[in-house]
Protein backbone atom coordinates (compact mmCIF):
# COMPACT_ATOMS: atom_id res chain seq x y z
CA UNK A 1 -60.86 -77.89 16.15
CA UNK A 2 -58.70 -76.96 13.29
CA UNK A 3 -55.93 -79.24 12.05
CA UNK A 4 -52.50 -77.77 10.76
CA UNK A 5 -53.25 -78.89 7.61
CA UNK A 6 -56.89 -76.69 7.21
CA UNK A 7 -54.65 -73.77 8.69
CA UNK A 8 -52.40 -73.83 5.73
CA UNK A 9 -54.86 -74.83 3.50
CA UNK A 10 -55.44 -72.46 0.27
CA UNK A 11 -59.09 -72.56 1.07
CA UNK A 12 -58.42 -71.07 4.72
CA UNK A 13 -55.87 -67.84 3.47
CA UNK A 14 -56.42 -64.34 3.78
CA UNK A 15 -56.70 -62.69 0.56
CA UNK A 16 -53.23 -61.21 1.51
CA UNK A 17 -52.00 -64.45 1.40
CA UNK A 18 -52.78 -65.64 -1.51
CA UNK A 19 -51.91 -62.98 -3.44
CA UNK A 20 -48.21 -63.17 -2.29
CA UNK A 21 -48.48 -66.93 -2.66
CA UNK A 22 -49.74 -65.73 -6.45
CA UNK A 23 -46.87 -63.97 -7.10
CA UNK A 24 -44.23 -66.26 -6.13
CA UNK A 25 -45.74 -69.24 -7.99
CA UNK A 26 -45.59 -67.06 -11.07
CA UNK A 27 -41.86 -66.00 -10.51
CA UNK A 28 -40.98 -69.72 -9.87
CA UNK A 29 -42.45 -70.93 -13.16
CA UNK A 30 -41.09 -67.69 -14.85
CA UNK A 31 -37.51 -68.94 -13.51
CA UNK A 32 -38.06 -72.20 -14.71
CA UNK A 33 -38.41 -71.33 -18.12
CA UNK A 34 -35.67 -68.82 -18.31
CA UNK A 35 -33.57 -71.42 -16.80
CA UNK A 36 -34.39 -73.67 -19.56
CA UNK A 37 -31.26 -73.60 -22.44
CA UNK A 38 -33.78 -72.95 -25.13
CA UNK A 39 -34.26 -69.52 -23.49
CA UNK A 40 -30.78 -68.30 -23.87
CA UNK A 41 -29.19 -67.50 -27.22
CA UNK A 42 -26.15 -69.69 -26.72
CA UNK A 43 -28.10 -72.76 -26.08
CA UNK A 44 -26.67 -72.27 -22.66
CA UNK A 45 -28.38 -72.26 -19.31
CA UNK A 46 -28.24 -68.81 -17.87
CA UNK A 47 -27.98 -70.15 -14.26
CA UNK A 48 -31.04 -70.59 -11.67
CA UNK A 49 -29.97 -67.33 -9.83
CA UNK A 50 -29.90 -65.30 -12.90
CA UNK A 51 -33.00 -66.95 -14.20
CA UNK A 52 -34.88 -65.93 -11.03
CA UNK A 53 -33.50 -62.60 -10.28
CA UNK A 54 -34.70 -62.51 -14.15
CA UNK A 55 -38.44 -63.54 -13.57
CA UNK A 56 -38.71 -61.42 -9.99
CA UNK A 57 -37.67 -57.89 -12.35
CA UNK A 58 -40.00 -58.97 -14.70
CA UNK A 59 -43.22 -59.96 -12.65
CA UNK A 60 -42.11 -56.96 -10.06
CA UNK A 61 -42.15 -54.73 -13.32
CA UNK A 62 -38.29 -53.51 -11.73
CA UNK A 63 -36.29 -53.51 -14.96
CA UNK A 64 -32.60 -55.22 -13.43
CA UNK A 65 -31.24 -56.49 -15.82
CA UNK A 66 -28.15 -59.21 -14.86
CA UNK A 67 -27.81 -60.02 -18.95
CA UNK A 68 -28.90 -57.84 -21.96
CA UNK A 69 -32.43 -58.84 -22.83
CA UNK A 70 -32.45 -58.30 -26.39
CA UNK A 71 -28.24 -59.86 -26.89
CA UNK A 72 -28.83 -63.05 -24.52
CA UNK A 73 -32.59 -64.10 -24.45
CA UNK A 74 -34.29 -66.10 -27.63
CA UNK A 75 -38.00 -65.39 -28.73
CA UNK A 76 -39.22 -67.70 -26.17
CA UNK A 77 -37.15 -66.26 -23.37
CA UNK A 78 -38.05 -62.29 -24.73
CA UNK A 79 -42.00 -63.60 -24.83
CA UNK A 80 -41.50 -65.28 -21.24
CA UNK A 81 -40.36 -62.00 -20.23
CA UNK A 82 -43.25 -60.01 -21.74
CA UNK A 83 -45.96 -62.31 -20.15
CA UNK A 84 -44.49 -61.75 -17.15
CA UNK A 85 -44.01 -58.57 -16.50
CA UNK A 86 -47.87 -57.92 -18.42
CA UNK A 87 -49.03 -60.09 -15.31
CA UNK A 88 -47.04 -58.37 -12.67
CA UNK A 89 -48.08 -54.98 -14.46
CA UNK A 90 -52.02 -55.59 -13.99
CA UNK A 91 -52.03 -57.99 -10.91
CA UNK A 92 -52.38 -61.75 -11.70
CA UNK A 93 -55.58 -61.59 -10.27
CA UNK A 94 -56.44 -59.60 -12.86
CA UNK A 95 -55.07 -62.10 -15.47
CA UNK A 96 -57.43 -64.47 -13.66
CA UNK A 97 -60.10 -62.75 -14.16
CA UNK A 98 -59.76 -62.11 -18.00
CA UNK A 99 -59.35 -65.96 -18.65
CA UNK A 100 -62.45 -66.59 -16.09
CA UNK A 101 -64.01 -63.99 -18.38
CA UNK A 102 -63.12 -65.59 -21.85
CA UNK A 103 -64.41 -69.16 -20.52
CA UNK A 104 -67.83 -67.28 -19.37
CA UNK A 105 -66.82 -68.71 -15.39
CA UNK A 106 -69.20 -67.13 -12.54
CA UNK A 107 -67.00 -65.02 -10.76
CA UNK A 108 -67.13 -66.04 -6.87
CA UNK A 109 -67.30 -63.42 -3.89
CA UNK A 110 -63.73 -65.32 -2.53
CA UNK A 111 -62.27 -64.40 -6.04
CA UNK A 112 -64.21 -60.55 -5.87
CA UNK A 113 -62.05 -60.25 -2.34
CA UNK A 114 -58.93 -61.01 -3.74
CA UNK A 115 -59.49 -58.53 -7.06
CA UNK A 116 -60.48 -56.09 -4.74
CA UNK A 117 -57.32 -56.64 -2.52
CA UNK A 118 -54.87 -57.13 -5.57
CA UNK A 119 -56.43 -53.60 -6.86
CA UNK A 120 -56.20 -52.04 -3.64
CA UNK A 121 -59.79 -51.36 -3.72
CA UNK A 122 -61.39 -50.58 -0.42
CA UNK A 123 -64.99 -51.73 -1.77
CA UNK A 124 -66.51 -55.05 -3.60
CA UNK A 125 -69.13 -53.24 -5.57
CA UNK A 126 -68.67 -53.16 -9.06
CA UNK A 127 -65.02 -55.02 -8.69
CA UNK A 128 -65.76 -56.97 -11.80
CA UNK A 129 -67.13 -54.03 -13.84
CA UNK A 130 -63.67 -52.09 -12.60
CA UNK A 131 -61.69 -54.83 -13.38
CA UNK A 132 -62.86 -55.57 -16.89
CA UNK A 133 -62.78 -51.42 -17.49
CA UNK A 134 -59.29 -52.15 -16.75
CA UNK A 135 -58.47 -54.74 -19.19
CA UNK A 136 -60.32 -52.98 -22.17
CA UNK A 137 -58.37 -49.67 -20.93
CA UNK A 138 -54.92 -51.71 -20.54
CA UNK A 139 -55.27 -52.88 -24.33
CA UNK A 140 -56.62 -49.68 -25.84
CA UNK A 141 -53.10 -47.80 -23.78
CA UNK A 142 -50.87 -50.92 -25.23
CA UNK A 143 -52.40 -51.11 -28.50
CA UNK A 144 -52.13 -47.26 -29.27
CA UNK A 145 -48.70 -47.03 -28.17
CA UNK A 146 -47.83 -50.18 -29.34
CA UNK A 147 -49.12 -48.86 -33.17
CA UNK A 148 -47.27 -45.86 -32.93
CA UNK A 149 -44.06 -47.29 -31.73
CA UNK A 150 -44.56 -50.20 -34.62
CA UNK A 151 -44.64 -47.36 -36.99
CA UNK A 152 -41.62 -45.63 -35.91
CA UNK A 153 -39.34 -48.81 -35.10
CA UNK A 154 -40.50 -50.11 -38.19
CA UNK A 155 -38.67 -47.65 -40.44
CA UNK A 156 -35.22 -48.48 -38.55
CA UNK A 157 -35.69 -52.18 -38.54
CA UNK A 158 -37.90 -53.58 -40.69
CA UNK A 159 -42.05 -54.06 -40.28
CA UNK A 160 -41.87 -56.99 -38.95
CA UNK A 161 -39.30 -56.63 -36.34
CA UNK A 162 -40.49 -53.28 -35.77
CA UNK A 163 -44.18 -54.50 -34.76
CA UNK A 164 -42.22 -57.06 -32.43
CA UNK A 165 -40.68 -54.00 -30.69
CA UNK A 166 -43.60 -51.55 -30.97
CA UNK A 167 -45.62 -54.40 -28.76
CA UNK A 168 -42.72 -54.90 -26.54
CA UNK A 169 -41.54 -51.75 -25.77
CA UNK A 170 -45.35 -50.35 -25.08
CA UNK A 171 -46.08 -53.17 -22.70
CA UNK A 172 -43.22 -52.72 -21.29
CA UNK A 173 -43.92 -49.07 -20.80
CA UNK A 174 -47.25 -49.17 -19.61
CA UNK A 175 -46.15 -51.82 -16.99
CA UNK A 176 -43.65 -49.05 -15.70
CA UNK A 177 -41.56 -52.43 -16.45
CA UNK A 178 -38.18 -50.95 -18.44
CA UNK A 179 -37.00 -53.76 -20.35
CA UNK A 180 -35.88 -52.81 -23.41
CA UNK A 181 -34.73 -54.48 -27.15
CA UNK A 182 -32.31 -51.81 -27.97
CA UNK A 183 -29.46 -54.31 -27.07
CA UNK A 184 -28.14 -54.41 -30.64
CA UNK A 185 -26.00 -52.15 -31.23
CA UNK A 186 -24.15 -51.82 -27.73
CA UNK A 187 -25.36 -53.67 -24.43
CA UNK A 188 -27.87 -52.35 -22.08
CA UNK A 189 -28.06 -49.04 -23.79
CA UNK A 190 -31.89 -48.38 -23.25
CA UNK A 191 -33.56 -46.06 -25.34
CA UNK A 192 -30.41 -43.70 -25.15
CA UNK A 193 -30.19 -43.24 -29.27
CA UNK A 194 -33.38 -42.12 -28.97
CA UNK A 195 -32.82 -38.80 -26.86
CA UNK A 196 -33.43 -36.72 -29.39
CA UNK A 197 -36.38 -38.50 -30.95
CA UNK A 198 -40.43 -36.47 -29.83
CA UNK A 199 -42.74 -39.83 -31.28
CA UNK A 200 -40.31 -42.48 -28.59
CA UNK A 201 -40.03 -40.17 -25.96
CA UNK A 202 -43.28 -38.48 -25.58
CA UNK A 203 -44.97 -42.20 -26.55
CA UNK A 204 -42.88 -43.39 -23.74
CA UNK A 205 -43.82 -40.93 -20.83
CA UNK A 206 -47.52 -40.96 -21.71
CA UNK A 207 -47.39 -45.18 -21.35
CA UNK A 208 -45.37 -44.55 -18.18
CA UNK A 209 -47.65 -41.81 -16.90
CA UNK A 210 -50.83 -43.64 -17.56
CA UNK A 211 -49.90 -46.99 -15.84
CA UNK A 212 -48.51 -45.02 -12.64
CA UNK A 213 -51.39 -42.92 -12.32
CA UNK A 214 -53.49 -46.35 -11.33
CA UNK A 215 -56.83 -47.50 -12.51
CA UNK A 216 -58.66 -46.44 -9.44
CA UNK A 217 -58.17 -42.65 -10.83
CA UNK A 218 -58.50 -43.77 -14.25
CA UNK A 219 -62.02 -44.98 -13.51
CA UNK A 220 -62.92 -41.82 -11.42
CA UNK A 221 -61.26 -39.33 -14.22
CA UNK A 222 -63.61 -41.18 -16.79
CA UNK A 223 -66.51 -41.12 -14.18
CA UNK A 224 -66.60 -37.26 -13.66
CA UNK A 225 -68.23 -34.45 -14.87
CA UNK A 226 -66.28 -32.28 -13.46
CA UNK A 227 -63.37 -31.46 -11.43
CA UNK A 228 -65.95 -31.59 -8.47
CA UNK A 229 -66.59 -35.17 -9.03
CA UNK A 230 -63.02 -36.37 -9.11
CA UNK A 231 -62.55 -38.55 -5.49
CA UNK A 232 -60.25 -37.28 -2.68
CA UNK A 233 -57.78 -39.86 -3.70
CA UNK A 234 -57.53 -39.15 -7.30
CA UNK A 235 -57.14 -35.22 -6.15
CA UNK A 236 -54.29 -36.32 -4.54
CA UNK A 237 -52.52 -38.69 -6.86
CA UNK A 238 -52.89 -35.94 -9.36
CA UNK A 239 -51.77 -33.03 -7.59
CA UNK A 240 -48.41 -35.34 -6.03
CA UNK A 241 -48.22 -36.44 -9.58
CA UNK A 242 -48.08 -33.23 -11.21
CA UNK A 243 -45.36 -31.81 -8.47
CA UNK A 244 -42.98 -33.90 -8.42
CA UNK A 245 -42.91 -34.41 -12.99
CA UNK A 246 -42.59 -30.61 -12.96
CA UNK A 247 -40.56 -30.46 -10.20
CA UNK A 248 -38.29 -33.31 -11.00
CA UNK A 249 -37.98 -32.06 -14.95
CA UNK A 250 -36.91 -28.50 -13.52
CA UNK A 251 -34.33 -30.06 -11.25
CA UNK A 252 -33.00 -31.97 -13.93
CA UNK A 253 -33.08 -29.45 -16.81
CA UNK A 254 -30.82 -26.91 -14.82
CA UNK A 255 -28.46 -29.35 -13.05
CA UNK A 256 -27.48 -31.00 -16.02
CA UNK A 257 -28.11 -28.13 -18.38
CA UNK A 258 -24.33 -27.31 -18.72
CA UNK A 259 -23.03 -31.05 -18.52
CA UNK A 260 -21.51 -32.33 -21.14
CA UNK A 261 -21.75 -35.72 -20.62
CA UNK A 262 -25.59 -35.47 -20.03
CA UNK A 263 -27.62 -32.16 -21.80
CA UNK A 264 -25.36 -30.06 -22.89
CA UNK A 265 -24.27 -31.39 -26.43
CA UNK A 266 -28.67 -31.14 -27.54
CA UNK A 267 -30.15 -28.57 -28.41
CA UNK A 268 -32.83 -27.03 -26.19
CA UNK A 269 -35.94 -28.80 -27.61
CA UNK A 270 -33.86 -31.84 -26.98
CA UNK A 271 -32.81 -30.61 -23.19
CA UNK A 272 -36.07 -30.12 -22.89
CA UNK A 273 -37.12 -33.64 -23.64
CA UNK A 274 -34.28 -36.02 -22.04
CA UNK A 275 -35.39 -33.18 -18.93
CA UNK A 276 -38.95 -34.38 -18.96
CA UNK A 277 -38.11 -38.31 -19.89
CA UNK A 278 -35.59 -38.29 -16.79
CA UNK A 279 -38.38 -36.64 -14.51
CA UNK A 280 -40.89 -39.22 -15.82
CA UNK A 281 -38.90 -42.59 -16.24
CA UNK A 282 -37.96 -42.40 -12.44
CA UNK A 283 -41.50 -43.14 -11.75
CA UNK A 284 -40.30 -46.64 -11.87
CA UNK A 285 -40.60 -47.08 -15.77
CA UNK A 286 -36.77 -47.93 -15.84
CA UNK A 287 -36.17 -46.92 -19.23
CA UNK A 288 -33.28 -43.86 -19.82
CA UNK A 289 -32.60 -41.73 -22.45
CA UNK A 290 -29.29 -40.27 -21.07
CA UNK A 291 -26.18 -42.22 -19.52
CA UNK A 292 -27.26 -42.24 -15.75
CA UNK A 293 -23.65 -42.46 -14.48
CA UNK A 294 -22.67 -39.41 -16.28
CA UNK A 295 -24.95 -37.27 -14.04
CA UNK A 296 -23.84 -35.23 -11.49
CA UNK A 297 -24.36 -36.28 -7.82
CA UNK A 298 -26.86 -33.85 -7.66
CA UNK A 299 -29.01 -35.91 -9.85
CA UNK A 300 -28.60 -38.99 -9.03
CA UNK A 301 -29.43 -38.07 -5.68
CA UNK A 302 -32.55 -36.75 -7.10
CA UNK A 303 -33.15 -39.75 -8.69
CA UNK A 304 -33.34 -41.64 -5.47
CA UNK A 305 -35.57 -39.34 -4.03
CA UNK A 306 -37.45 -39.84 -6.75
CA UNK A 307 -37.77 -43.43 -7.15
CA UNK A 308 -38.30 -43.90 -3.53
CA UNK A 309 -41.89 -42.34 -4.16
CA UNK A 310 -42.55 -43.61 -7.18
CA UNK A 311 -45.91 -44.20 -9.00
CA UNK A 312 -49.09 -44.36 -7.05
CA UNK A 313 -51.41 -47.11 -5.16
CA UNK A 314 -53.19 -49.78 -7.51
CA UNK A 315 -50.84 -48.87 -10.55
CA UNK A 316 -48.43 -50.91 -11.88
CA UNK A 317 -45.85 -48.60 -10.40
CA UNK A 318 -43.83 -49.33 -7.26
CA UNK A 319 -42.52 -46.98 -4.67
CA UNK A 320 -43.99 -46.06 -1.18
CA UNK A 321 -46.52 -44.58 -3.57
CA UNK A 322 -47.59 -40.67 -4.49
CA UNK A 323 -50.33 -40.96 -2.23
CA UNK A 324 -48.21 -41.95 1.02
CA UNK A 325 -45.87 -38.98 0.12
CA UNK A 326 -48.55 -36.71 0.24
CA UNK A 327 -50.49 -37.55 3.31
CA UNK A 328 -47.04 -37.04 5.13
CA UNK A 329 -46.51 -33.80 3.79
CA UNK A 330 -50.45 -32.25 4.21
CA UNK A 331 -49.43 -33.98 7.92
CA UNK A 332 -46.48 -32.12 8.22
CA UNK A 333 -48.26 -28.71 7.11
CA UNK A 334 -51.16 -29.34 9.87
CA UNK A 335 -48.28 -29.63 13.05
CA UNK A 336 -46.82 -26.18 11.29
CA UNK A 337 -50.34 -25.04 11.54
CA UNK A 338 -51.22 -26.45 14.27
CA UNK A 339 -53.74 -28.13 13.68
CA UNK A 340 -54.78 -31.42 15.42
CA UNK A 341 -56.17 -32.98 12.25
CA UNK A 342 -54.76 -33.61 8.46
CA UNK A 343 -56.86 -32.07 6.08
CA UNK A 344 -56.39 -31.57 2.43
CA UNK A 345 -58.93 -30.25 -0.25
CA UNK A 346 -61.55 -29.42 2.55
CA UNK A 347 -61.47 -32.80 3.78
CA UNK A 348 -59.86 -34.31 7.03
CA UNK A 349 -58.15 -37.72 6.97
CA UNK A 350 -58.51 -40.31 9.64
CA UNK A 351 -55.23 -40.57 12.16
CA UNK A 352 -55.18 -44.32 11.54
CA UNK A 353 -54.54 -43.30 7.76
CA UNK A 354 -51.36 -40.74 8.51
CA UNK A 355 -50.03 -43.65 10.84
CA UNK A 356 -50.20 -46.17 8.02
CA UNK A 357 -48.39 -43.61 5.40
CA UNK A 358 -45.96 -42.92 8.09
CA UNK A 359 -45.72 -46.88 9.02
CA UNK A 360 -45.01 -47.57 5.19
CA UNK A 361 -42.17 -45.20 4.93
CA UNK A 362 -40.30 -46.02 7.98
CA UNK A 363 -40.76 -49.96 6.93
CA UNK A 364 -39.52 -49.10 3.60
CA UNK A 365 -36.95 -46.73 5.07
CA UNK A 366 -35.65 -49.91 7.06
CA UNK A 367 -35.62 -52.15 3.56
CA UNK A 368 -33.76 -50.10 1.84
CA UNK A 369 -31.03 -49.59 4.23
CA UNK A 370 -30.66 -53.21 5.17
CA UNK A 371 -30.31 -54.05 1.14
CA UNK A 372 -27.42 -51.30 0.80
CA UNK A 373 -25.85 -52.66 4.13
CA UNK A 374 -25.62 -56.01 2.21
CA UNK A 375 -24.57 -54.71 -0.58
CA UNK A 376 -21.97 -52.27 0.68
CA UNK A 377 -20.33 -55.97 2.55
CA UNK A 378 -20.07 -57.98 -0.50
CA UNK A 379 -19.42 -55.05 -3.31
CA UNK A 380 -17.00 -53.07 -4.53
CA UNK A 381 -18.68 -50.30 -6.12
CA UNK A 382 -19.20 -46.59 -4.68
CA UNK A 383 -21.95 -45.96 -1.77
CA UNK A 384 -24.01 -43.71 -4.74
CA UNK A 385 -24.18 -46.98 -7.22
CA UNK A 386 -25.21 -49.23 -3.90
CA UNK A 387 -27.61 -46.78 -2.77
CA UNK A 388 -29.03 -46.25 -6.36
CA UNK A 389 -29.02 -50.14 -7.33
CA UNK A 390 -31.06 -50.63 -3.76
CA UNK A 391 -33.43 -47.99 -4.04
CA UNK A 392 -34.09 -48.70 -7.48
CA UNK A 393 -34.91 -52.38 -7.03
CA UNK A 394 -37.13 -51.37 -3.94
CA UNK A 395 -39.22 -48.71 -6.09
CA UNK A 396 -39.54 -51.49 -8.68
CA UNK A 397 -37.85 -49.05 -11.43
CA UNK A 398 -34.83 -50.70 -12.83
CA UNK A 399 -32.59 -47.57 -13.78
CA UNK A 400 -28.82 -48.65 -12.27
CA UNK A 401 -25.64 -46.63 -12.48
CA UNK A 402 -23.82 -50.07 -14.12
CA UNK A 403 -23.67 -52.43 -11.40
CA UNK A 404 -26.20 -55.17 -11.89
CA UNK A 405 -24.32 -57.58 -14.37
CA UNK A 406 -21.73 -57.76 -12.22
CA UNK A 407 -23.51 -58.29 -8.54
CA UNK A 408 -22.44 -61.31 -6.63
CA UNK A 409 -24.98 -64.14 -5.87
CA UNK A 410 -25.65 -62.76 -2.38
CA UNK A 411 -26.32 -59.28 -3.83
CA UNK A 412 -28.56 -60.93 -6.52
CA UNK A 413 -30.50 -62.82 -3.95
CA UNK A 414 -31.14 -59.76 -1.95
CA UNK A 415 -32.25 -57.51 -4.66
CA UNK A 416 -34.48 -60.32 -5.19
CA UNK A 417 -35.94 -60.03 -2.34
CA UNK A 418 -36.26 -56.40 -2.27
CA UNK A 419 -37.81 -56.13 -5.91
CA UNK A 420 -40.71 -58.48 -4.15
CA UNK A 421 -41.28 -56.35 -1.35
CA UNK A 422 -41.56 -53.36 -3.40
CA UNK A 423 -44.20 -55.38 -5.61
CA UNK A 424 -46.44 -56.40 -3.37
CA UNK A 425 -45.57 -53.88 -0.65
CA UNK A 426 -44.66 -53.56 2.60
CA UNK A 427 -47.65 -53.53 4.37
CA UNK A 428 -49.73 -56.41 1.96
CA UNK A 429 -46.79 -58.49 2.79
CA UNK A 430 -47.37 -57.55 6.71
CA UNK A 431 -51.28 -58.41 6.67
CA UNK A 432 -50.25 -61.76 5.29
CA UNK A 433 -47.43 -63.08 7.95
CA UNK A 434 -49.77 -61.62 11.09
CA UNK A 435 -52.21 -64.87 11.70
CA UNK A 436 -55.55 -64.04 11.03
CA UNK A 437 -58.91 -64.04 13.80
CA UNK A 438 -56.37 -61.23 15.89
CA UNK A 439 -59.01 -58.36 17.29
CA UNK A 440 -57.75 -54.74 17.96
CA UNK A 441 -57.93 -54.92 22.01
CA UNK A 442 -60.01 -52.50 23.69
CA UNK A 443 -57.64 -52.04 26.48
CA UNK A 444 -56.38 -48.45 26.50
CA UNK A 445 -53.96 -47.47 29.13
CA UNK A 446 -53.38 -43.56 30.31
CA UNK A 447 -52.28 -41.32 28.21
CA UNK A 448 -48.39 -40.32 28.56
CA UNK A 449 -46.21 -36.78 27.68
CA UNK A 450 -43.18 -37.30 26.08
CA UNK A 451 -41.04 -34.40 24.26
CA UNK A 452 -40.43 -34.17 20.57
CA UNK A 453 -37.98 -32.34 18.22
């Protein structure tokens, strides 16, 4: 008979479990350090709330920001940061893995589960091989863009601060993270002086579109021959992927085409750009090139939509994911059709996988209102800003209308909270509160009619 203590003990948790348990140790010691005085500029604590709202954005790859990163952090605070938010980028079971790797450790089948469930890979074969394809892909992604950004920065700020922000702002990127060191000149301006600039931007949304694709599809996309050998899933992910940057990029382009706050002082090779950058960023990268509270409504609203879906499964994007968006949708076209079953690309999908895409969005639906009921209580600012800052910190993308230095410890702790569920997501934190040996009963009672729409 099992004792409370083997029930709770490490050696006795689902691989669920431990991967939440993963990511909260590494948020605690990330607030810890932040916390410390020799993280903050003024020699000042920043305060344990802000220090752990701080180290949840970062290891959640969300971007909220409650101080300016490059104005109030030191080295060893920025550094903290980027360690962080590299770790919640790949998975810190992926971290594990690389030191395992460097020490020449014998990777066990307990630690092969939990890669495979921290990559969201349905399958333990070849999980190492994967895994270190991921790493070696990771630094070649970082490394170019970090060189090219080094380059570039380097002119404006010297080589040796320019390197620093080349590295930064390309892990950052890939990460879909959005911290930025562009603090200098005016406070949590993001990459904003850079609208107009093709080797940031286009550097920028090809780090961003990389990491959100996930390494799943990476894998398969270097795999193939052909278009015939690419997976169902990575079909998928690609086609979502490819709607909703062109789609999102048209959207914007014409909305804001005649604002003047927004597009209309560029020209229209610039439009073009801080278009596409806006359609891409909102994949959760969290960076911006234009003011977001000078869009229209229209836009922002867009934006949320946007964010909501996000990247896609076993990236280091957040979001209900691209995938879950379009299982819904080839659902939704099989009812018009009538058809009983969901079938995309001459393939039909399993019922039990439309319930789960339709169980993450109403779960995630449900988050994201409760956050922007708490936040609507104990702020001030307009329902669009509340609705934005909660969506935002769900998806794990860190664009905000303003509001975030200002939130109230409640609001902070909340957000916190949301930024985590969007990380590990909503279902991985589900499988690891149910108690584990539960079957699936057989009992089935009679079937019943009920109306709908």
């Amino acid at each position: 008979m099992k004792t409370k203590r083997d029930k709770f003990s490490l050696l006795n948790m689902s691989p669920t479990q431990f991967i939440v348990l993963g990511y909260v140790l590494v948020i605690l010691i990330g607030s810890i350090l932040l916390n410390l005085p020799m993280a903050s500029k003024d020699g000042n604590s920043v305060g344990y709330v802000n220090a752990l709202f701080t180290a949840t954005s970062a290891t959640c790859v969300t971007g909220l920001v409650v101080v300016d990163t490059y104005t109030h952090w030191t080295t060893f605070g920025q550094l903290t940061i980027l360690f962080l938010l590299q770790i919640g980028g790949l998975g810190f079971m992926t971290m594990a893995t690389l030191f395992s790797l460097m020490l020449g450790r014998k990777i066990s089948f307990k630690e092969r589960l939990l890669m495979a469930e921290s990559l969201n890979h349905y399958s333990l074969e070849g999980i190492v091989r994967l895994t270190k394809q991921i790493l070696l892909g990771t630094l070649m992604f970082e490394g170019a863009g970090a060189l090219i950004l080094s380059i570039r920065f380097a002119n404006e700020y010297g080589v040796a601060k320019g390197i620093y922000k080349g590295i930064f702002h390309a892990v950052s990127a890939f990460c879909n993270a959005g911290f930025d060191l562009m603090g200098e000149s005016e406070k949590f301006t993001s990459l904003t002086a850079y609208v107009d600039d093709p080797i940031v931007n286009l550097t920028i949304m090809a780090l961003v579109i990389i990491g959100g694709l996930g390494f799943y599809v990476w894998n398969n996309i270097y795999k193939a021959k052909n278009v015939n050998d690419l997976k169902l899933h990575t079909k998928l992910v690609l086609l979502i992927s490819a709607v909703l940057l062109a789609g999102g990029f048209i959207f914007f382009f014409l909305l804001e085409f005649n604002n003047p706050d927004t597009l209309k002082p560029l020209s229209l090779g610039d439009k073009v750009l801080a278009a596409m950058f806006q359609s891409v960023t909102t994949r959760t990268a969290g960076f911006n090139t234009l003011p977001l509270s000078d869009l229209t409504n229209a836009s922002k609203f867009m934006t949320i939509v946007l964010m909501f879906i996000g990247g896609s499964p076993g990236s280091t994007a957040g979001g209900i994911k691209t995938v879950t968006a379009g299982v819904l949708l080839f659902a939704v076209i099989s009812v018009i059709r009538r058809s009983d079953d969901t079938e995309l690309f001459r393939r039909r999908l399993h019922y039990s996988v439309v319930l789960r895409a339709l169980s993450v969005v109403v779960i995630s639906i449900g988050i994201v209102l409760g956050t922007t009921v708490i936040l609507s209580i104990f702020e001030s600012a307009s329902f669009i800003e509340i609705f934005f800052e909660a969506v935002s910190a769900f998806g794990t993308v860190g664009l905000s209308l303003g509001m975030t230095p200002s939130l109230s410890t409640v609001s902070k702790l909340t957000l916190i909270g949301t930024m985590f569920l969007g990380r590990v997501g909503v279902f991985t934190m589900a499988l690891a509160l149910v108690a584990k040996g539960k079957k699936n009963r057989k009992l089935r009672y009679p079937e019943g009619k009920i109306m709908v729409g």
